[in-house]
N, C-alpha and C. Protein backbone atom coordinates (compact mmCIF):
# COMPACT_ATOMS: atom_id res chain seq x y z
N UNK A 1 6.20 27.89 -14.49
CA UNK A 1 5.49 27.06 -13.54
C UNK A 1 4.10 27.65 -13.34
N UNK A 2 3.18 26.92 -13.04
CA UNK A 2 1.68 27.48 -13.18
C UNK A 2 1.57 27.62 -11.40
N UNK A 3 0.44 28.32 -11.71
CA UNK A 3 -0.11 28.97 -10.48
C UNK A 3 -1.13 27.62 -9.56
N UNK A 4 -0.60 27.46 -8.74
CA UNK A 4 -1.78 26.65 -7.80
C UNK A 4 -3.04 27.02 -6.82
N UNK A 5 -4.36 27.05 -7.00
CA UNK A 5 -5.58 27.34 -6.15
C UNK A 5 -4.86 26.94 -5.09
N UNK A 6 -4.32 27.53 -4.00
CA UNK A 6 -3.91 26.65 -2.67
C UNK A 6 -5.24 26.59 -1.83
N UNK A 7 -6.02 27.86 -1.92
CA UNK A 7 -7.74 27.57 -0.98
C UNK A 7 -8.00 25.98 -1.31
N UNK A 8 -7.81 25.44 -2.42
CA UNK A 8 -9.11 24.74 -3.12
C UNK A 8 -7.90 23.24 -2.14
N UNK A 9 -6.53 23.57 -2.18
CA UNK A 9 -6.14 21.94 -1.50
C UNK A 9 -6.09 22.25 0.39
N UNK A 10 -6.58 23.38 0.75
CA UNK A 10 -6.73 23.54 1.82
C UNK A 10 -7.85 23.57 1.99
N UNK A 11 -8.79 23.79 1.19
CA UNK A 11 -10.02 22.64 1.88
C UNK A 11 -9.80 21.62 1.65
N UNK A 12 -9.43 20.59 0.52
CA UNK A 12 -9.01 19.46 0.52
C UNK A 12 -8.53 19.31 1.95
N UNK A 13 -7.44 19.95 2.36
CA UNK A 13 -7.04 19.26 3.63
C UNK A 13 -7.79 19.26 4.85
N UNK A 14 -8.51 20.09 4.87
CA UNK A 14 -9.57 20.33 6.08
C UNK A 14 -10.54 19.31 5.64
N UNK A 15 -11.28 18.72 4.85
CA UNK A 15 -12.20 18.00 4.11
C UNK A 15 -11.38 16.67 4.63
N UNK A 16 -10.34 16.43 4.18
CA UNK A 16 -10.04 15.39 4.54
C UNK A 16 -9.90 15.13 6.45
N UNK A 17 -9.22 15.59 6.76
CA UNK A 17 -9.37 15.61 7.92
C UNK A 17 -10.64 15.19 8.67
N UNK A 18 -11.79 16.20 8.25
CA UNK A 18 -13.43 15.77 8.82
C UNK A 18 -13.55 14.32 8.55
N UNK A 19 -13.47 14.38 7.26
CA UNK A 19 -13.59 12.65 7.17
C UNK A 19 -12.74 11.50 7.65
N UNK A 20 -11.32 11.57 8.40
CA UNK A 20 -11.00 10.70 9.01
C UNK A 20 -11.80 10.96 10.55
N UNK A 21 -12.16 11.99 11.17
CA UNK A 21 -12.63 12.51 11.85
C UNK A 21 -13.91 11.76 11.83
N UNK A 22 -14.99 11.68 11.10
CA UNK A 22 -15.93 11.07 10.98
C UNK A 22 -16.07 9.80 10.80
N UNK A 23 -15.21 9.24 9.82
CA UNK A 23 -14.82 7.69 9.86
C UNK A 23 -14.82 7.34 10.88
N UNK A 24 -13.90 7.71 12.23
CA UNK A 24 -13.32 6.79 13.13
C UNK A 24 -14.69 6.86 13.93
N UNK A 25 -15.58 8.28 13.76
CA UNK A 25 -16.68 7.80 14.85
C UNK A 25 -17.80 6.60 13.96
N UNK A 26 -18.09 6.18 13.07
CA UNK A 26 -19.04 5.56 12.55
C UNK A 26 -17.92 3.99 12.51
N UNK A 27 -17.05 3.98 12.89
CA UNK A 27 -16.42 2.91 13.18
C UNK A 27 -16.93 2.58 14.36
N UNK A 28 -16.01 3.17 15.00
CA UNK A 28 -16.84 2.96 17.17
C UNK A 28 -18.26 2.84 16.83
N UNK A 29 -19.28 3.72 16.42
CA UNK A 29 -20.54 3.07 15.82
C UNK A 29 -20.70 1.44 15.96
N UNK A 30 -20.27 1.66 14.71
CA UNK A 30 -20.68 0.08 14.44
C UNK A 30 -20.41 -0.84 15.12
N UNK A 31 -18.51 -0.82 15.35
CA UNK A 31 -18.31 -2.10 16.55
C UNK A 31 -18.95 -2.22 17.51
N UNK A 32 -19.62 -1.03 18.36
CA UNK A 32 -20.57 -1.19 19.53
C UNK A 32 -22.03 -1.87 19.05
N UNK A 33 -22.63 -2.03 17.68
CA UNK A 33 -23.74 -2.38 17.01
C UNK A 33 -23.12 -3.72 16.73
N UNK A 34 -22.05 -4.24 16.55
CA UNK A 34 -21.74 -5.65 15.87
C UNK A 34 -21.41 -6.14 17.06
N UNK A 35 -20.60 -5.33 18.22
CA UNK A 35 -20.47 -6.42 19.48
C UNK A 35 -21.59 -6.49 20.45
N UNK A 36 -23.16 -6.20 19.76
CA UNK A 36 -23.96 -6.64 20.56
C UNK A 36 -24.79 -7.44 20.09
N UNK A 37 -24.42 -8.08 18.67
CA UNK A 37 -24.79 -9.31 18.12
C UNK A 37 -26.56 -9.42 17.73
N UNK A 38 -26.71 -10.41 16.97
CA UNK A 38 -28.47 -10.30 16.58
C UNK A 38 -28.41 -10.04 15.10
N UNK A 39 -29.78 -10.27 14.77
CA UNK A 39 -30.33 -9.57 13.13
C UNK A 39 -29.25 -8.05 13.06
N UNK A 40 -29.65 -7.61 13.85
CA UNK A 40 -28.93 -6.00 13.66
C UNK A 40 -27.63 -5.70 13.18
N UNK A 41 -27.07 -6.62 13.95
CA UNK A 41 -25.39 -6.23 13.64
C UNK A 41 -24.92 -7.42 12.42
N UNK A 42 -26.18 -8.57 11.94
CA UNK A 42 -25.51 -9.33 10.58
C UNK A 42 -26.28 -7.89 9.87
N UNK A 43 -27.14 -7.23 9.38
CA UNK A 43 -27.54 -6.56 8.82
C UNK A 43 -26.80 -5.55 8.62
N UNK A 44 -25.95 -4.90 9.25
CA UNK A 44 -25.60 -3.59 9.75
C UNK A 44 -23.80 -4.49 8.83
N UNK A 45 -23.60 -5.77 9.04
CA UNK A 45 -22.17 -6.15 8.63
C UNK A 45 -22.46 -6.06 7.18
N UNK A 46 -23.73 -6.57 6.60
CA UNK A 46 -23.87 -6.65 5.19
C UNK A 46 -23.71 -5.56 4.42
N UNK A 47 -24.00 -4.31 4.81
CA UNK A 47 -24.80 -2.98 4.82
C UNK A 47 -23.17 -2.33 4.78
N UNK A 48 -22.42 -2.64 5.76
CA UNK A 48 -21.16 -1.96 5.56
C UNK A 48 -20.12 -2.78 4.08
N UNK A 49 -20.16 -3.92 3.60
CA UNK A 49 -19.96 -4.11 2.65
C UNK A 49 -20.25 -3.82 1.49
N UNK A 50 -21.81 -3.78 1.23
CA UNK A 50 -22.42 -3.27 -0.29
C UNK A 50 -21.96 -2.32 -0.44
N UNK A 51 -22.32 -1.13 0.73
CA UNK A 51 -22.41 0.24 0.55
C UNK A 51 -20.70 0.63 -0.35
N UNK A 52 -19.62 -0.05 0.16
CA UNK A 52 -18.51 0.57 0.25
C UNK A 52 -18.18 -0.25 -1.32
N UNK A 53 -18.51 -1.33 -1.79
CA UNK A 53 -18.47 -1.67 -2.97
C UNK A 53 -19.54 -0.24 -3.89
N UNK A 54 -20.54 -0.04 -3.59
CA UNK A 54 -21.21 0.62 -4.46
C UNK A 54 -20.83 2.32 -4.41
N UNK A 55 -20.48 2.72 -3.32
CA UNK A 55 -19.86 3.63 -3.32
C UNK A 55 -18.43 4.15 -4.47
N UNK A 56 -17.51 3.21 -4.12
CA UNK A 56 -16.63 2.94 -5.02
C UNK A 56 -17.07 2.70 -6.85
N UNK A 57 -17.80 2.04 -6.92
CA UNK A 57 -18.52 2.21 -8.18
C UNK A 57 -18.90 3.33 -8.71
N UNK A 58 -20.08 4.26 -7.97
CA UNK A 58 -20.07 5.12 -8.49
C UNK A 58 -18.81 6.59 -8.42
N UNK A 59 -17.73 6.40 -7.34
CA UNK A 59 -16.39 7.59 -7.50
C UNK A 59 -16.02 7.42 -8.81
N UNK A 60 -16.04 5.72 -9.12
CA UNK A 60 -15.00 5.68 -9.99
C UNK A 60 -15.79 5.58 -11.56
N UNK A 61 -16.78 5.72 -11.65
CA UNK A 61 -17.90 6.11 -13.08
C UNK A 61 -17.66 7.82 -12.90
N UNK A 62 -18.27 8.34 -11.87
CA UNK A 62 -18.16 10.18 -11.94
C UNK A 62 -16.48 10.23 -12.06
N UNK A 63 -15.81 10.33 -11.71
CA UNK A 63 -14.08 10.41 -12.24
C UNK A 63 -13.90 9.81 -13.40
N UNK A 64 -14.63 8.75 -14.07
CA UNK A 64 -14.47 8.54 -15.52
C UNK A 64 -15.00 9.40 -16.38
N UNK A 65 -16.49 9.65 -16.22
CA UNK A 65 -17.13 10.93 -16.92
C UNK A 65 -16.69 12.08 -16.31
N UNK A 66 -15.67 12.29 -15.81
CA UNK A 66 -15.32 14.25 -15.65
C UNK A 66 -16.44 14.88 -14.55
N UNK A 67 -17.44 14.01 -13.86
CA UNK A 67 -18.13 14.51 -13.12
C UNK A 67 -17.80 15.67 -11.64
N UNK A 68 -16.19 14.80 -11.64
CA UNK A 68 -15.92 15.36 -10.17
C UNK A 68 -14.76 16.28 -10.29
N UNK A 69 -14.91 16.78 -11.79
CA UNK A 69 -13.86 18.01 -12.14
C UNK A 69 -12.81 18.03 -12.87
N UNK A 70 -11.90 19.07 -13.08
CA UNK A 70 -11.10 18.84 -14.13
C UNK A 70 -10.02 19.05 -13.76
N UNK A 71 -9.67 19.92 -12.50
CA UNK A 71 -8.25 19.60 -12.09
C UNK A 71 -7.97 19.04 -10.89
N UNK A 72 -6.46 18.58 -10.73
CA UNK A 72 -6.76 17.58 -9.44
C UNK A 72 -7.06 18.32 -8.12
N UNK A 73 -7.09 19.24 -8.08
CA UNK A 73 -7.86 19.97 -6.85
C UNK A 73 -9.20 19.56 -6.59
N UNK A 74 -9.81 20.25 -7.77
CA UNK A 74 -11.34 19.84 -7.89
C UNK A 74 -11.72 18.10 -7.87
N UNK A 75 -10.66 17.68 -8.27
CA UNK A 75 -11.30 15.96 -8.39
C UNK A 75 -10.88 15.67 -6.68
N UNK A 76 -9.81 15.96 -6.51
CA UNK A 76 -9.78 15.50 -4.73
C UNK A 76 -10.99 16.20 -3.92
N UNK A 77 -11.17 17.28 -4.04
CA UNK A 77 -12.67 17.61 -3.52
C UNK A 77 -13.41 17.00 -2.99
N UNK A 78 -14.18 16.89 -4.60
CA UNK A 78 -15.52 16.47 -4.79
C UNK A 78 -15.40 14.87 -4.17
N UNK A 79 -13.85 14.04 -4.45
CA UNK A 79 -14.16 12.89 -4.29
C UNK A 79 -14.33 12.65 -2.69
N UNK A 80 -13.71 13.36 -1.80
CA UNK A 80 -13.76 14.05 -0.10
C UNK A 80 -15.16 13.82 -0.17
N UNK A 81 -15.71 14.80 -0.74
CA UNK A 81 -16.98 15.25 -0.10
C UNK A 81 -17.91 14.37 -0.43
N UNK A 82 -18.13 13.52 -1.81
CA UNK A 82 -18.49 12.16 -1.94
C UNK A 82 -19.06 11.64 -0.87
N UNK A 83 -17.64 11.23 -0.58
CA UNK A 83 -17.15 9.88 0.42
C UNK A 83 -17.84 10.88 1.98
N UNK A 84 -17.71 11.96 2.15
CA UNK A 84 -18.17 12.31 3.36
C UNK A 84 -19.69 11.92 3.58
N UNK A 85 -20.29 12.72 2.62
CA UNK A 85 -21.60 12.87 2.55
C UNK A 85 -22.35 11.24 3.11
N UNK A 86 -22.20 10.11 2.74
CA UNK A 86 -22.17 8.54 2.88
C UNK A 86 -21.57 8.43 4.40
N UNK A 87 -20.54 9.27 4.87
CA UNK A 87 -19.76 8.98 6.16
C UNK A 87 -21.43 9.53 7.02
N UNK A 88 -21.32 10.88 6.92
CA UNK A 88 -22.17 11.63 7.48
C UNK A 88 -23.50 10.95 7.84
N UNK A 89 -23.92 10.60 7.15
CA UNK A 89 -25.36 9.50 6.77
C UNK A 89 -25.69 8.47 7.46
N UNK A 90 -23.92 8.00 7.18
CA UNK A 90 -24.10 6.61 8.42
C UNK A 90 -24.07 7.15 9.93
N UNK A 91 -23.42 7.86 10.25
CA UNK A 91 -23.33 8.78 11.14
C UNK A 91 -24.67 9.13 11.86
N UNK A 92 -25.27 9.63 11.31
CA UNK A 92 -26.78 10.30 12.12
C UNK A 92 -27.91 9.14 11.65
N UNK A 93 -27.49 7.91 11.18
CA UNK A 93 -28.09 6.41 10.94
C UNK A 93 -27.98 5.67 12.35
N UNK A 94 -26.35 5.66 12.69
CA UNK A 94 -26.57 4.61 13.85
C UNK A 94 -26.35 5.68 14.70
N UNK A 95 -26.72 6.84 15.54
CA UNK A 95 -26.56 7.65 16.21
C UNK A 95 -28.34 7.46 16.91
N UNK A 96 -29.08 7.03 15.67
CA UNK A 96 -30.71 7.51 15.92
C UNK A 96 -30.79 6.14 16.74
N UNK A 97 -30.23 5.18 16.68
CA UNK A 97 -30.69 3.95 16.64
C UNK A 97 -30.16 3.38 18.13
């Protein structure tokens, strides 16, 4: 039986965590931006669609080219931190606003 990095899925699990962690606040975000209606919140509805289509596009091109690693440790990672980095963004986006 082979040896498992356990650091590398315990950040995975901490990684993941932040990001449901972060999700749920850029959720509350937004619904407070969409239930106050206007240009802003159709903009802000469009904006949450593309992004999450194009997002997905590019996980799933870098996981085709080997970008986001070679074992599934490393590919759950990188794909975490991906997806965070975009969480994060939106995050200190509608925070300013």
């Amino acid at each position: 039986m082979g040896r498992t990095n356990t650091g590398n899925w315990m950040t995975f699990g901490l990684n993941s965590w932040m990001l449901g962690y972060e999700a749920a606040t850029v959720v509350g975000l937004r619904m407070a931006k969409l239930a106050m209606g206007g240009p802003g919140a159709a903009q802000e509805a469009q904006r949450m669609v593309t992004e999450k289509i194009a997002e997905a596009q590019s996980l799933n091109l870098r996981a085709m080219t080997g970008a986001l690693g070679q074992s599934p440790a490393a590919v759950a990672n990188a794909s975490v931190q991906q997806v965070r980095r975009k969480v994060r963004a939106n995050r200190r986006r509608l925070l300013k606003r």
